[in-house]
PDB file of N, CA and C in Angstrom:
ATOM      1  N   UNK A   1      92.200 117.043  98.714  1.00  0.00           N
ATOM      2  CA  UNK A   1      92.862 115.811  99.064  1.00  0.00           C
ATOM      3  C   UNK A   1      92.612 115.471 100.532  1.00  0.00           C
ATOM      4  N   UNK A   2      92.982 116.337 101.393  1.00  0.00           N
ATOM      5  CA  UNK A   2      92.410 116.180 103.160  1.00  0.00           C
ATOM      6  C   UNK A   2      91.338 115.526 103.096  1.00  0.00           C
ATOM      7  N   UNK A   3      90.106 116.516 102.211  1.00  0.00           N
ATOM      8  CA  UNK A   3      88.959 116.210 102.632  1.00  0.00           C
ATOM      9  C   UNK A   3      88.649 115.220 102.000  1.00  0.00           C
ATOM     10  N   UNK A   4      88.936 114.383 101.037  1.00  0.00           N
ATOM     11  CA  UNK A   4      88.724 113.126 100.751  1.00  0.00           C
ATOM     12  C   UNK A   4      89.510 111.890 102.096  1.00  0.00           C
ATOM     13  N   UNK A   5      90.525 112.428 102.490  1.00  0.00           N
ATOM     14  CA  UNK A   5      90.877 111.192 103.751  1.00  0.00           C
ATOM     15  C   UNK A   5      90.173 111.553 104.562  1.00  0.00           C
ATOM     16  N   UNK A   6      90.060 112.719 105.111  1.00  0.00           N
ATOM     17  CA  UNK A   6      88.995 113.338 106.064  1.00  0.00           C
ATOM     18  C   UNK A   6      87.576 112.105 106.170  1.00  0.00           C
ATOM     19  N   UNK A   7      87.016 112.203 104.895  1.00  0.00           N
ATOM     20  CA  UNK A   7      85.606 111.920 104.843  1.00  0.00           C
ATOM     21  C   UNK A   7      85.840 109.995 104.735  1.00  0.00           C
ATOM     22  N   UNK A   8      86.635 109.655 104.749  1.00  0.00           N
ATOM     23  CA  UNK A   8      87.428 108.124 104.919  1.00  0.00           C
ATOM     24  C   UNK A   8      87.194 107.359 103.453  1.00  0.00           C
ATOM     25  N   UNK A   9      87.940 108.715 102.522  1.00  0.00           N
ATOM     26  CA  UNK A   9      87.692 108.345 100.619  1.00  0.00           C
ATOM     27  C   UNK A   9      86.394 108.061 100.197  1.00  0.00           C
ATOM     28  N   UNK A  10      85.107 108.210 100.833  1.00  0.00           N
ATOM     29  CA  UNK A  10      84.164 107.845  99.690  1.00  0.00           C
ATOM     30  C   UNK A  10      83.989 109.312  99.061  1.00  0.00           C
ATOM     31  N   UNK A  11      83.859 108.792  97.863  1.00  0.00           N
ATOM     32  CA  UNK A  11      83.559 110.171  97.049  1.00  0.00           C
ATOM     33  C   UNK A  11      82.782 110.793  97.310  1.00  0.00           C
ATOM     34  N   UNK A  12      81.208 110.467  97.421  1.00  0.00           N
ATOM     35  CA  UNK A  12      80.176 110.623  98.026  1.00  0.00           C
ATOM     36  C   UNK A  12      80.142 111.837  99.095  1.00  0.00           C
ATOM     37  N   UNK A  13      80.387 111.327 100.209  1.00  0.00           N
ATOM     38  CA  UNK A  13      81.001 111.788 100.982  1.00  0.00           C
ATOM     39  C   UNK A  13      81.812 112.905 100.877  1.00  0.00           C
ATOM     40  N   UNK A  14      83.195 112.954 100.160  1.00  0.00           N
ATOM     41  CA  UNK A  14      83.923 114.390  99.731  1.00  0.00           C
ATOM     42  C   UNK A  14      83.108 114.787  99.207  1.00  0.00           C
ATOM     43  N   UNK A  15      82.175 114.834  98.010  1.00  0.00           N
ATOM     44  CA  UNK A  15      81.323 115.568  97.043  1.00  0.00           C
ATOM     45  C   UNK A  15      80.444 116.713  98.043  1.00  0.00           C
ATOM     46  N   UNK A  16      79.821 115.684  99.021  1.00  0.00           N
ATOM     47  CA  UNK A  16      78.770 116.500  99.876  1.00  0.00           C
ATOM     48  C   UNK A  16      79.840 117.404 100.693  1.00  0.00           C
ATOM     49  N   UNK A  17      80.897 117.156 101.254  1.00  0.00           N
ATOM     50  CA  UNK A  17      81.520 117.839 101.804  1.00  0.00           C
ATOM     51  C   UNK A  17      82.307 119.329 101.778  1.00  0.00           C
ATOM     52  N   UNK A  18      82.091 119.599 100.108  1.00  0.00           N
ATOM     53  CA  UNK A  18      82.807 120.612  99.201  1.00  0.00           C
ATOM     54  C   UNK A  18      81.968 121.336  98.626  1.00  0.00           C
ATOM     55  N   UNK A  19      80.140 120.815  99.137  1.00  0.00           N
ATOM     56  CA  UNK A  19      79.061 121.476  97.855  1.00  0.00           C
ATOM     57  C   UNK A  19      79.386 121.206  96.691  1.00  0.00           C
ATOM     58  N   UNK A  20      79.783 119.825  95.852  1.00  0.00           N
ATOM     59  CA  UNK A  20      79.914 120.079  94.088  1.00  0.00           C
ATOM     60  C   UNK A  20      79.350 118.784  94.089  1.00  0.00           C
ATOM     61  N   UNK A  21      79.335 118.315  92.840  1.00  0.00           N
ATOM     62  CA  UNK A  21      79.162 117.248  92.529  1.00  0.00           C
ATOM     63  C   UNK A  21      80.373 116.558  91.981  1.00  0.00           C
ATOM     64  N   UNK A  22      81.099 115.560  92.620  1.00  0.00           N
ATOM     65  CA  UNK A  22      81.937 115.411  92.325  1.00  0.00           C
ATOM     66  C   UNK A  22      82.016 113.753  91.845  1.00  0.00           C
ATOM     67  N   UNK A  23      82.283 113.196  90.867  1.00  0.00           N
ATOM     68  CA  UNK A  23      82.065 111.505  90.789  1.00  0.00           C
ATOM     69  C   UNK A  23      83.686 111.215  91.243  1.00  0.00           C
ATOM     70  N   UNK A  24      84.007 109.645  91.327  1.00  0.00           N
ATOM     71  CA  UNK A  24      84.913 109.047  91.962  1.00  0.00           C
ATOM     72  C   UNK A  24      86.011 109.156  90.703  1.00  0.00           C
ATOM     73  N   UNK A  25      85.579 109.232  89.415  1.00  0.00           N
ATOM     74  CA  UNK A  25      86.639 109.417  88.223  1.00  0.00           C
ATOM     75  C   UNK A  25      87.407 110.149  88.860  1.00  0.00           C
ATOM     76  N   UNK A  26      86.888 111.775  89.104  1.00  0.00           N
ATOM     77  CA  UNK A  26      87.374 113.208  89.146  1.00  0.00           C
ATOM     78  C   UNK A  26      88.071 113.148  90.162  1.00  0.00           C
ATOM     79  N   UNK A  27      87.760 112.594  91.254  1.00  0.00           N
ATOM     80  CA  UNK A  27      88.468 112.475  92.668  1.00  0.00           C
ATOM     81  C   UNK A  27      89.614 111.389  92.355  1.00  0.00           C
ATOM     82  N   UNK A  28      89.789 110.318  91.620  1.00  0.00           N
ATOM     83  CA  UNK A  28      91.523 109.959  91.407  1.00  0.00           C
ATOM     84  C   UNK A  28      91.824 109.959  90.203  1.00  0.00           C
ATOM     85  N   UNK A  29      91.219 111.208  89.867  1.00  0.00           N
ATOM     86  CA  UNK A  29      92.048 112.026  88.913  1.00  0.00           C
ATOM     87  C   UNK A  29      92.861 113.003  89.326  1.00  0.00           C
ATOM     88  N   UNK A  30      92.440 113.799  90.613  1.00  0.00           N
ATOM     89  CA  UNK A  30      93.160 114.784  91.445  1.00  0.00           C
ATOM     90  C   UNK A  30      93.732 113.571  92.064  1.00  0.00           C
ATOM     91  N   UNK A  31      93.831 112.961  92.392  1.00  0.00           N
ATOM     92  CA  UNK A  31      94.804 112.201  93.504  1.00  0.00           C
ATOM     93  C   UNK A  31      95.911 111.964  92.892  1.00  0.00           C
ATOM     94  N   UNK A  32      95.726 110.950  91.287  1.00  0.00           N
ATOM     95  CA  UNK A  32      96.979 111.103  90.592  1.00  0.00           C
ATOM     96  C   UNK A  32      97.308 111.979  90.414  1.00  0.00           C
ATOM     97  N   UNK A  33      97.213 113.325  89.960  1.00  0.00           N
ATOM     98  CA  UNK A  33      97.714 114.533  89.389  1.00  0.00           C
ATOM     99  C   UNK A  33      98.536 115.012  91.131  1.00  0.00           C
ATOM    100  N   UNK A  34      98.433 114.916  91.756  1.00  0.00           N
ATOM    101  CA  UNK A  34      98.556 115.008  92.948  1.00  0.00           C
ATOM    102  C   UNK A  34      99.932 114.303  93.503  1.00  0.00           C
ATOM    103  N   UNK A  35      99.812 113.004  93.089  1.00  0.00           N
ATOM    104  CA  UNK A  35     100.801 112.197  93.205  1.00  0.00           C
ATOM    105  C   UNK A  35     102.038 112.041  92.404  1.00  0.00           C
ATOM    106  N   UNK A  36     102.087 112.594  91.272  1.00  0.00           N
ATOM    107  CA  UNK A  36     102.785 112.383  90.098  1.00  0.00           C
ATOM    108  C   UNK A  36     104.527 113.207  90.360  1.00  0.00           C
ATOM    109  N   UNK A  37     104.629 113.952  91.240  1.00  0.00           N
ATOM    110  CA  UNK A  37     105.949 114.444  91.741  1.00  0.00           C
ATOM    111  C   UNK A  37     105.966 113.614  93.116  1.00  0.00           C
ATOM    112  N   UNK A  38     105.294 112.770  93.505  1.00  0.00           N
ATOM    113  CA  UNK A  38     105.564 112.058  94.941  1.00  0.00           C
ATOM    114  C   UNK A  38     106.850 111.227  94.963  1.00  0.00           C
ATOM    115  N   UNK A  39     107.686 110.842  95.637  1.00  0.00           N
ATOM    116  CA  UNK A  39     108.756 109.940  95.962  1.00  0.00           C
ATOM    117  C   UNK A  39     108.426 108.666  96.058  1.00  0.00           C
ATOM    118  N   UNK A  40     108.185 107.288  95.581  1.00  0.00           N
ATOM    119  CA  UNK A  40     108.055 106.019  96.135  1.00  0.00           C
ATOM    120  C   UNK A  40     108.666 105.845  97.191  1.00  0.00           C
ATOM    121  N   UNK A  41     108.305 104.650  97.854  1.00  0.00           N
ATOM    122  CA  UNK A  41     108.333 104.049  98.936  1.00  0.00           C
ATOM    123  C   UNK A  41     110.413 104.218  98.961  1.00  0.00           C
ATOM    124  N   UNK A  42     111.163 103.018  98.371  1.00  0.00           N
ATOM    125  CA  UNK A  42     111.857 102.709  98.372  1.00  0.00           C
ATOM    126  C   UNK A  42     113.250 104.386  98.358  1.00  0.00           C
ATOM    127  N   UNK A  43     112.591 105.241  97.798  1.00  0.00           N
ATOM    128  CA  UNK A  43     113.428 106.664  98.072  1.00  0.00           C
ATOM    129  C   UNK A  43     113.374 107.406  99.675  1.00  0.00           C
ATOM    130  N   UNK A  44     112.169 107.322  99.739  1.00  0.00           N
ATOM    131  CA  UNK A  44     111.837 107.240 101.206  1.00  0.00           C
ATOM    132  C   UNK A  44     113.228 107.221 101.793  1.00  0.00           C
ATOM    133  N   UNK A  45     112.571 105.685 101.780  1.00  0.00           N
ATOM    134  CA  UNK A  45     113.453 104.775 102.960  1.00  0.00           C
ATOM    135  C   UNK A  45     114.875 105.172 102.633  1.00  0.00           C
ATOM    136  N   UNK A  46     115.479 104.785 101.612  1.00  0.00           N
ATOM    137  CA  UNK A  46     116.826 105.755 101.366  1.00  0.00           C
ATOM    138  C   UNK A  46     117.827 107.138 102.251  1.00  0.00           C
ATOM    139  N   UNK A  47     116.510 108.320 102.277  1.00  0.00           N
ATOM    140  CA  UNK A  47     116.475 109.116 102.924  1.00  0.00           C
ATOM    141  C   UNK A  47     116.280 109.562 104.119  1.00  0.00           C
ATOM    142  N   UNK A  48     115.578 108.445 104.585  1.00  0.00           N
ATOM    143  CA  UNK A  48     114.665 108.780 106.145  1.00  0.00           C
ATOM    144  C   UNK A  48     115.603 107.497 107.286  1.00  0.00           C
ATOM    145  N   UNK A  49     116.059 106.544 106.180  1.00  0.00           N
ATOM    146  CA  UNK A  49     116.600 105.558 107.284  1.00  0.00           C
ATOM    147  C   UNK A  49     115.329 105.120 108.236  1.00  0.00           C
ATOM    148  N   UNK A  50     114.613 104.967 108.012  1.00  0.00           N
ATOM    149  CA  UNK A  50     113.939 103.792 108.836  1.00  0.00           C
ATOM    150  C   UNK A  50     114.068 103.173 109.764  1.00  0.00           C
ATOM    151  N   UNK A  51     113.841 102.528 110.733  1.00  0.00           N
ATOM    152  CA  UNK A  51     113.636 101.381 111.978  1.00  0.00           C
ATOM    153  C   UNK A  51     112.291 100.347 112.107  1.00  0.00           C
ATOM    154  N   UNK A  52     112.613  99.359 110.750  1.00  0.00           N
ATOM    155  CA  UNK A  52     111.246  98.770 110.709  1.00  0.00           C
ATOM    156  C   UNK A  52     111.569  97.733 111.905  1.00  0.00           C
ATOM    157  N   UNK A  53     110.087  97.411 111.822  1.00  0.00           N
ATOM    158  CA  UNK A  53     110.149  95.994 112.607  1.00  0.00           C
ATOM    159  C   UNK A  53     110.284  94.529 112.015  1.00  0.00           C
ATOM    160  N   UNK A  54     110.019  94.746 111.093  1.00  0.00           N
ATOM    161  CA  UNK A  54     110.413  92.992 110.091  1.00  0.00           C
ATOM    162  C   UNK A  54     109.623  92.683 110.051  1.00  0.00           C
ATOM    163  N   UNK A  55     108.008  93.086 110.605  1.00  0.00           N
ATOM    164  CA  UNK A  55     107.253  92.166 110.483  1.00  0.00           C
ATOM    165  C   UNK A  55     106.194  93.202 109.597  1.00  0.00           C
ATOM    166  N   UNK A  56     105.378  92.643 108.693  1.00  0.00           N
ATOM    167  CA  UNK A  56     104.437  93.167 107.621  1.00  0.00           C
ATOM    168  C   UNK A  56     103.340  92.857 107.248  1.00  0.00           C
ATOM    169  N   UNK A  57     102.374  94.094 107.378  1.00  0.00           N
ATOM    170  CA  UNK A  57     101.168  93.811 106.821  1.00  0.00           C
ATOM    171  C   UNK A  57     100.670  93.855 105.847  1.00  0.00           C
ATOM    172  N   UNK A  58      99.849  93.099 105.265  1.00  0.00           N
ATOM    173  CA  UNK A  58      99.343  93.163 103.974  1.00  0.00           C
ATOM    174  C   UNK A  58      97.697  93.132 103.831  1.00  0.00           C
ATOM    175  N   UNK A  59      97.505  94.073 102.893  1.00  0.00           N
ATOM    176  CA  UNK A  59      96.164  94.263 102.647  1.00  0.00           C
ATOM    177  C   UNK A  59      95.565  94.653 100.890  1.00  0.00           C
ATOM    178  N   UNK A  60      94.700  94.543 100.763  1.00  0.00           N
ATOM    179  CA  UNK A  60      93.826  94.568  99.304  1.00  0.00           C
ATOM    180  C   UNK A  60      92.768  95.297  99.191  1.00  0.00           C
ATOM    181  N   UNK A  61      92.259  95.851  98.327  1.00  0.00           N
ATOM    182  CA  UNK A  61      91.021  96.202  98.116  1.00  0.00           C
ATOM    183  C   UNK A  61      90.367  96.234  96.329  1.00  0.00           C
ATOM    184  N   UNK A  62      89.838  95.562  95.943  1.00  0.00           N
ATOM    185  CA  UNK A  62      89.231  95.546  94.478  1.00  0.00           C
ATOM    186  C   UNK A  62      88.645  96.770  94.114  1.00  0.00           C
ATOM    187  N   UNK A  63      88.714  97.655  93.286  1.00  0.00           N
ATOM    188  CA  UNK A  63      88.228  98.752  92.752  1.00  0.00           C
ATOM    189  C   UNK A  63      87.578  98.475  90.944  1.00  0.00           C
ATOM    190  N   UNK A  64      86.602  98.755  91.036  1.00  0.00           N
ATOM    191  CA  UNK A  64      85.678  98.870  89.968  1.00  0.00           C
ATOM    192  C   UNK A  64      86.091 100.116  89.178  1.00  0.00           C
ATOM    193  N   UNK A  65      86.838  99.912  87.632  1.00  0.00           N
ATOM    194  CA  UNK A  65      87.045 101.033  87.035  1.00  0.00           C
ATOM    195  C   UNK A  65      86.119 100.804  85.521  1.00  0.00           C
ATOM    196  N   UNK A  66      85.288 101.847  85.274  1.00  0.00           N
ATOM    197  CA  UNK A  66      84.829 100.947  83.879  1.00  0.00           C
ATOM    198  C   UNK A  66      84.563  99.737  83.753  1.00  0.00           C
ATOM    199  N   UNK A  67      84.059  98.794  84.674  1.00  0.00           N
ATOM    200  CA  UNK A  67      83.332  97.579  84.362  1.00  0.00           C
ATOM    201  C   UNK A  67      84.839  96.427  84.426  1.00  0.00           C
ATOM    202  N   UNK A  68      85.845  97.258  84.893  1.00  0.00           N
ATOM    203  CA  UNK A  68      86.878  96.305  84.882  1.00  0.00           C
ATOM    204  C   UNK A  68      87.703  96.425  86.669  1.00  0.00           C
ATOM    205  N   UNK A  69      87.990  95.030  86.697  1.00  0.00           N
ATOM    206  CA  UNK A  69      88.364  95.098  88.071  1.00  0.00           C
ATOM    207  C   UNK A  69      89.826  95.418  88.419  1.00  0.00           C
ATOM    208  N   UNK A  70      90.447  96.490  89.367  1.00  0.00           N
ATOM    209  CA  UNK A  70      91.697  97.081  89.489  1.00  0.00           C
ATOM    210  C   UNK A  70      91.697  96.533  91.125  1.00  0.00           C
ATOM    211  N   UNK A  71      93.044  96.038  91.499  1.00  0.00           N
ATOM    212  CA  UNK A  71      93.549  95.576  92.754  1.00  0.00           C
ATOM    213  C   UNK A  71      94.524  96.347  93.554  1.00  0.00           C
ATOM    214  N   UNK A  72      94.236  97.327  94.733  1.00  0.00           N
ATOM    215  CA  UNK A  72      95.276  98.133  95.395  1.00  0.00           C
ATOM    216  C   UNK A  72      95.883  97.314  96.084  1.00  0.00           C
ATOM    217  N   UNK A  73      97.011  96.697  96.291  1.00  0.00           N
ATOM    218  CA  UNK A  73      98.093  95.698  97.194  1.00  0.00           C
ATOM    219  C   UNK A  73      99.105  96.701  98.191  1.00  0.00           C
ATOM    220  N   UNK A  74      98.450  96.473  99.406  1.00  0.00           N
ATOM    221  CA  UNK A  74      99.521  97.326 100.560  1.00  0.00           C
ATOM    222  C   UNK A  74     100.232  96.457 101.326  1.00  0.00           C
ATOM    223  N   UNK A  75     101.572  96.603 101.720  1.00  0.00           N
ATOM    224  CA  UNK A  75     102.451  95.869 102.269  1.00  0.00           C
ATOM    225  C   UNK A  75     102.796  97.146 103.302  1.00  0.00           C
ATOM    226  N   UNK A  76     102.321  96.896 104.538  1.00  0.00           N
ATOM    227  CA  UNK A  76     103.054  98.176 105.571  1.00  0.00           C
ATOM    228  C   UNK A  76     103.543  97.124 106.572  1.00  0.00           C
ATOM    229  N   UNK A  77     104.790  98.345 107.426  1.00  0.00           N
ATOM    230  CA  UNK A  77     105.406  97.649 108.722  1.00  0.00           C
ATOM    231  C   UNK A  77     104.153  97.897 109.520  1.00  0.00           C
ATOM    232  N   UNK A  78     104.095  96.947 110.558  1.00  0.00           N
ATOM    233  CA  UNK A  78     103.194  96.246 111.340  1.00  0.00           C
ATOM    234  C   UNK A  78     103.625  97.748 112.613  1.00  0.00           C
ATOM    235  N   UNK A  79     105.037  98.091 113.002  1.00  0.00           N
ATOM    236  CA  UNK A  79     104.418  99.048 114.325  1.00  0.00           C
ATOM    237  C   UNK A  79     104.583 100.062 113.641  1.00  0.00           C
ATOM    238  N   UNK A  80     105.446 100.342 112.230  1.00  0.00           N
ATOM    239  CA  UNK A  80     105.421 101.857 111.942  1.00  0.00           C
ATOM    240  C   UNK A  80     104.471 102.463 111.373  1.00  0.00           C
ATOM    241  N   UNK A  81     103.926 101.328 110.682  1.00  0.00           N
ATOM    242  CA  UNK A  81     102.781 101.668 110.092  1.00  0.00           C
ATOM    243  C   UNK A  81     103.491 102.698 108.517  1.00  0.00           C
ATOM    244  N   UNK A  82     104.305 102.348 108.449  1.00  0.00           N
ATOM    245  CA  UNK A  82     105.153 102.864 107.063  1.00  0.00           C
ATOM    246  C   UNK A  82     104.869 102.075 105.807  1.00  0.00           C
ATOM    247  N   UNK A  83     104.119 102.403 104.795  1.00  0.00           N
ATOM    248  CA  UNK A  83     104.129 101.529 103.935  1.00  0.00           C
ATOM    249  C   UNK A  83     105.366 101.163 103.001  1.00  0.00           C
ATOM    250  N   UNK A  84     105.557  99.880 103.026  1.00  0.00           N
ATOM    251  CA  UNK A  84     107.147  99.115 102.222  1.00  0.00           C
ATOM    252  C   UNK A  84     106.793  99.407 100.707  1.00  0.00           C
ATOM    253  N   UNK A  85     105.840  98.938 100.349  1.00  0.00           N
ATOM    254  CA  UNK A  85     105.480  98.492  98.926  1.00  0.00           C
ATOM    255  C   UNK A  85     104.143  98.318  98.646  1.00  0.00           C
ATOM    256  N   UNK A  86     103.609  98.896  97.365  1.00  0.00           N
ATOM    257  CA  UNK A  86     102.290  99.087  96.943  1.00  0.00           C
ATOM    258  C   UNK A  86     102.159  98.420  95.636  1.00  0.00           C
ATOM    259  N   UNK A  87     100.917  97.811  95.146  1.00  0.00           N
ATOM    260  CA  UNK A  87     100.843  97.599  93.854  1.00  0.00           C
ATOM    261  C   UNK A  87      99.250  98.225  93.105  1.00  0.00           C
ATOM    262  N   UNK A  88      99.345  98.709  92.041  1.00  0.00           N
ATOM    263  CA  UNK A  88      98.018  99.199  91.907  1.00  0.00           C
ATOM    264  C   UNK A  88      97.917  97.852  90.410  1.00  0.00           C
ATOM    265  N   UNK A  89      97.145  97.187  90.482  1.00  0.00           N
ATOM    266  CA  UNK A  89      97.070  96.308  89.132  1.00  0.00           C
ATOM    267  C   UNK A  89      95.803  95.869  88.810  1.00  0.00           C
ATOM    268  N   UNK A  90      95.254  94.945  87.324  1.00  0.00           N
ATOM    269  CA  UNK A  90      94.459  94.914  86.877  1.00  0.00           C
ATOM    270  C   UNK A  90      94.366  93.098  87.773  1.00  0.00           C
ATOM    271  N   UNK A  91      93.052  92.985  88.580  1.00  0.00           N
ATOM    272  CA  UNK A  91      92.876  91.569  88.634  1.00  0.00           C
ATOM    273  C   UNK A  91      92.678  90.319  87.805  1.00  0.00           C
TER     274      UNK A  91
END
């Protein structure tokens, strides 16, 4: 998992980095499996109490799954850099 942020997520990249051959399936396949006891955003914040700034960034990226197009939607605070809210969906 490091070494995929490490290498700035291209698979490619992690693959060569680990000696395997690794395709981009396999790599968020460990990421979900990975993620699947994680806390969302909104428990977080619950717990941690926060000090946002009100103001928010938003960003996108289109992902190619099987010939079909998937949309990552990030909403982070602008100084905490905390992400509020995520959407992973089909475009």
């Amino acid at each position: 998992m490091n070494t995929y942020f490490d290498t700035r997520g291209s698979y490619r990249r992690t693959a060569d980095s680990v000696d395997r051959r690794v395709n981009y399936v396999a790599i968020y396949r460990i990421i979900d499996r990975l993620g699947i006891g994680c806390k969302d955003s909104v428990t977080v914040a619950k717990e941690l109490h926060p000090r946002w700034s009100g103001m928010l960034g938003c960003d996108g990226k289109v992902i190619k799954v099987h010939g079909d197009e998937w949309v990552t939607l990030i909403a982070a605070d602008i100084w905490t850099q905390d992400i509020v809210d995520w959407r992973f969906t089909r475009r």
